[in-house]
C-alpha atoms as a PDB file:
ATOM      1  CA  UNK A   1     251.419 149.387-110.670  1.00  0.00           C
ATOM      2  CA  UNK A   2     250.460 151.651-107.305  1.00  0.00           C
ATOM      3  CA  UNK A   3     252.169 153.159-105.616  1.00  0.00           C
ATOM      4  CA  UNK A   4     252.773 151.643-101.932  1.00  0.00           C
ATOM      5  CA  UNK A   5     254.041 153.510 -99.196  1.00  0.00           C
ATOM      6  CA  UNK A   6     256.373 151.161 -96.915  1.00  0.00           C
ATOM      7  CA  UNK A   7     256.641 152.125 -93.016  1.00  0.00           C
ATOM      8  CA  UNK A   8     259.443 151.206 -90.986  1.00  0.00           C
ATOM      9  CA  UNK A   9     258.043 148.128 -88.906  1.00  0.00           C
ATOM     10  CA  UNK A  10     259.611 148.951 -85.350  1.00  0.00           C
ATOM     11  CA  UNK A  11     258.444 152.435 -83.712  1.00  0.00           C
ATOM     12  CA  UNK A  12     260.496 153.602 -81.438  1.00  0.00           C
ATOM     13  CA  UNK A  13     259.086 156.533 -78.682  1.00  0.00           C
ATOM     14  CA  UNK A  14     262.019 158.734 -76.679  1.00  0.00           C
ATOM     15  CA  UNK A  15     261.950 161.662 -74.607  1.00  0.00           C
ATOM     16  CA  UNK A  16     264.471 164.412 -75.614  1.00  0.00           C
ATOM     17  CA  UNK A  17     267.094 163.316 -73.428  1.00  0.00           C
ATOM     18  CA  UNK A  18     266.729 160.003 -74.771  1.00  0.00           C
ATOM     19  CA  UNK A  19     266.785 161.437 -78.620  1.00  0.00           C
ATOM     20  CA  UNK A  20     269.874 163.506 -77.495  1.00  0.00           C
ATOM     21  CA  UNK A  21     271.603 160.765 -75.621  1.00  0.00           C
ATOM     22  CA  UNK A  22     271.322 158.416 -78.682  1.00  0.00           C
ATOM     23  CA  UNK A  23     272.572 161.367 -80.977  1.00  0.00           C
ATOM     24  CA  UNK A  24     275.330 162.238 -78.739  1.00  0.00           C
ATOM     25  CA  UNK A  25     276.677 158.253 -78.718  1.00  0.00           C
ATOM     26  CA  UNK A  26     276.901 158.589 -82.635  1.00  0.00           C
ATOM     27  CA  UNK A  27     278.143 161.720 -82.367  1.00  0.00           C
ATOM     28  CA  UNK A  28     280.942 160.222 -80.162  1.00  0.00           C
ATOM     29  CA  UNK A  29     281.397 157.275 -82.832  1.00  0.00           C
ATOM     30  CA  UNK A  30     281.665 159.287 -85.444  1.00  0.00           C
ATOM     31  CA  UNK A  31     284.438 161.386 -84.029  1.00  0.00           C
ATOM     32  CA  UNK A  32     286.308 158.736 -82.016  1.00  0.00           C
ATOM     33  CA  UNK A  33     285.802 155.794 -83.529  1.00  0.00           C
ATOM     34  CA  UNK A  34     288.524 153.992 -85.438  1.00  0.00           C
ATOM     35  CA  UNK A  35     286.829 152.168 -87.624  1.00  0.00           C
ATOM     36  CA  UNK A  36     286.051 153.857 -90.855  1.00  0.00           C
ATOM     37  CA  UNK A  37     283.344 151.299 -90.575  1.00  0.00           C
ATOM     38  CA  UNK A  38     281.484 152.042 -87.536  1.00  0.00           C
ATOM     39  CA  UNK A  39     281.929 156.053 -88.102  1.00  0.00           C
ATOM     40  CA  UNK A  40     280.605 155.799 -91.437  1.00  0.00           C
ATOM     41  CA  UNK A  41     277.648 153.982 -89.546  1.00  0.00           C
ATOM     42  CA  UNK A  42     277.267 156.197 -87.238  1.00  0.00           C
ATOM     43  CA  UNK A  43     277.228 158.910 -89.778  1.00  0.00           C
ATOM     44  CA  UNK A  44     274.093 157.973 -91.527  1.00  0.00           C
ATOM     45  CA  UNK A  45     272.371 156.467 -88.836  1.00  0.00           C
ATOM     46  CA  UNK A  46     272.366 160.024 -87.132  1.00  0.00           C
ATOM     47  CA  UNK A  47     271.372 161.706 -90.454  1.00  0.00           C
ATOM     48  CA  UNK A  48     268.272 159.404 -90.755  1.00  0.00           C
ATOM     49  CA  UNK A  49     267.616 160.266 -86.868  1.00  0.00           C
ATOM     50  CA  UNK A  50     267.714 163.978 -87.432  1.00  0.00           C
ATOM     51  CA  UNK A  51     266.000 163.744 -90.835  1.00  0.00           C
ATOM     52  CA  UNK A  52     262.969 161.433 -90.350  1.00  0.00           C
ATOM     53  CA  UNK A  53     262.708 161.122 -86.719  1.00  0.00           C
ATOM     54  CA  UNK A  54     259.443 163.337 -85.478  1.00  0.00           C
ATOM     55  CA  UNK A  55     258.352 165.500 -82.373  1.00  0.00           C
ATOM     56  CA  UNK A  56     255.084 164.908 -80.751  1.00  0.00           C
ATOM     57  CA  UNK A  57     253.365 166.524 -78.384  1.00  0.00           C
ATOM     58  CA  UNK A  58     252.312 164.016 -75.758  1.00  0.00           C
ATOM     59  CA  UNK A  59     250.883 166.527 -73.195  1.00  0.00           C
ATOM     60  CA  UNK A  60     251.391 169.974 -72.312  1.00  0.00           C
ATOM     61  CA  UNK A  61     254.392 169.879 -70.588  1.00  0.00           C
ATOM     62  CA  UNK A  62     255.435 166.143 -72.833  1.00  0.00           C
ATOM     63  CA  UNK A  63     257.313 166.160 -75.550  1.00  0.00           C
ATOM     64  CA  UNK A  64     258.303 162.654 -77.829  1.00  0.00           C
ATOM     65  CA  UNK A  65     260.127 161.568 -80.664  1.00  0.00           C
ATOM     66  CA  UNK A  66     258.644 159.010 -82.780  1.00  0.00           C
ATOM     67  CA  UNK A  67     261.486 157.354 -84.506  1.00  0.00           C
ATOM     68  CA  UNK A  68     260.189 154.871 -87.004  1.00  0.00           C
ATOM     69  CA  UNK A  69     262.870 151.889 -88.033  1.00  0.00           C
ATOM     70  CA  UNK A  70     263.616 148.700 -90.075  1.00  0.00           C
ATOM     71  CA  UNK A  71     264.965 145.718 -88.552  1.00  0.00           C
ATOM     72  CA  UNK A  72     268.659 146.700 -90.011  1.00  0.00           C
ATOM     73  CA  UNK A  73     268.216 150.218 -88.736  1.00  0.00           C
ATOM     74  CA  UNK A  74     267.677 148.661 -85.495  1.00  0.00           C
ATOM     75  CA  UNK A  75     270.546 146.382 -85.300  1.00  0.00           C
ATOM     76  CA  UNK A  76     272.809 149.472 -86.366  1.00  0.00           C
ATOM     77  CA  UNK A  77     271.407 151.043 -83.406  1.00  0.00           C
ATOM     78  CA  UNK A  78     272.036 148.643 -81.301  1.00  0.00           C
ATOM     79  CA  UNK A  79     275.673 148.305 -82.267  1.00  0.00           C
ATOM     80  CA  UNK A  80     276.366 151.575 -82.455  1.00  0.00           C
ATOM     81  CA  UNK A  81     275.923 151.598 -78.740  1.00  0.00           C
ATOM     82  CA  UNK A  82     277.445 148.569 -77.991  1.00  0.00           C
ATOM     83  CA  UNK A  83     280.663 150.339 -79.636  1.00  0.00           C
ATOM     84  CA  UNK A  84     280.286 153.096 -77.257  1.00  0.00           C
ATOM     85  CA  UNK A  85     279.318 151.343 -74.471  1.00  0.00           C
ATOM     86  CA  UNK A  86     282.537 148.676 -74.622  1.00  0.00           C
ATOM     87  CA  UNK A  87     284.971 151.913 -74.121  1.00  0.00           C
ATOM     88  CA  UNK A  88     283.119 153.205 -70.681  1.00  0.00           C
ATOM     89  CA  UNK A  89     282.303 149.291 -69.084  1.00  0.00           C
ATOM     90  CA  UNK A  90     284.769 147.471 -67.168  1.00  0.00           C
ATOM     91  CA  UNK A  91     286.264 143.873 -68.930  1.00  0.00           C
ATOM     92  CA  UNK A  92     284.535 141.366 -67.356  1.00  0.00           C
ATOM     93  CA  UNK A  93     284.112 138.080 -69.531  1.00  0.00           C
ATOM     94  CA  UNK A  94     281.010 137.942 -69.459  1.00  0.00           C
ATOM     95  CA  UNK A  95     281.234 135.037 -72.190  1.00  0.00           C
ATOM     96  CA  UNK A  96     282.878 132.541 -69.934  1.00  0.00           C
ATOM     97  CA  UNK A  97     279.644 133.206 -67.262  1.00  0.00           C
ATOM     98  CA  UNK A  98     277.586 132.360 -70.112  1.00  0.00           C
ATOM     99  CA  UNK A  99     279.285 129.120 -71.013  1.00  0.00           C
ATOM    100  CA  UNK A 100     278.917 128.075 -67.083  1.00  0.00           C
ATOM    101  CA  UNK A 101     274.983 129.525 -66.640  1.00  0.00           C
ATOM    102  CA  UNK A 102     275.147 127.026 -69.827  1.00  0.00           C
ATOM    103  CA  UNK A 103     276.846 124.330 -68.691  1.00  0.00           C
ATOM    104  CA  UNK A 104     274.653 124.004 -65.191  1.00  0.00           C
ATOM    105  CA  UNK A 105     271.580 124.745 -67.538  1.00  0.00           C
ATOM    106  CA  UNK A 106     272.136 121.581 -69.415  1.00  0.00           C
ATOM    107  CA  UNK A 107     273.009 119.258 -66.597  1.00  0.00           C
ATOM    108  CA  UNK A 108     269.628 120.236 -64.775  1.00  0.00           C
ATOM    109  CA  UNK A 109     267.413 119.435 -67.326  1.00  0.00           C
ATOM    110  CA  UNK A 110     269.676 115.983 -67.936  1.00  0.00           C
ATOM    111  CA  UNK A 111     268.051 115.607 -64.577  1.00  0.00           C
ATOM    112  CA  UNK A 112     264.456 115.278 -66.254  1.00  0.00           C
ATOM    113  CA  UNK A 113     264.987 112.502 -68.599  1.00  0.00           C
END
């Protein structure tokens, strides 16, 4: 059987301070977090950013970071931030806005039948 080389799906592009700003949230998770979960997340989801992620040269004065990804990879990503992010954002149930943005959604298009 050959050999087939699988790529990550989802490409992600980032400037540096993007690249740095992503590193530095699971940096943060991985020393303030207090899940073992999550840190252990954030642990190698930063070593497979530092390890596979690659510079580009977009320009002269441009520099990228291709990050390639799977769809798991992604979601980690994503709630590695959301982790971070729920620490710095003011409560506000957003939940119970949803349920009425719902709740008015549904009675409009009652409207149509």
């Amino acid at each position: 059987m050959a050999y087939s080389k699988r790529i990550p799906p989802i490409k992600l592009v980032l400037t540096i301070k993007e690249y740095n700003n992503l590193i530095g949230v699971l940096t943060e998770n991985i020393n303030n977090q207090e899940d073992k979960d999550i840190r252990e997340l954030a642990e190698l989801t930063k070593e497979k950013l530092l390890k596979y992620s690659i510079p580009r040269k977009k320009d002269e004065n441009t520099i990228e970071i291709d990050v390639r990804l799977y769809v798991n990879e992604s979601a980690d990503i994503i709630s590695q931030l959301l982790y971070n992010i729920g620490k710095k954002i003011t409560e506000v149930n957003y939940y119970q806005v949803l349920l009425k943005v719902r709740d008015l959604f549904d009675e409009s298009n009652l409207d149509d039948y």
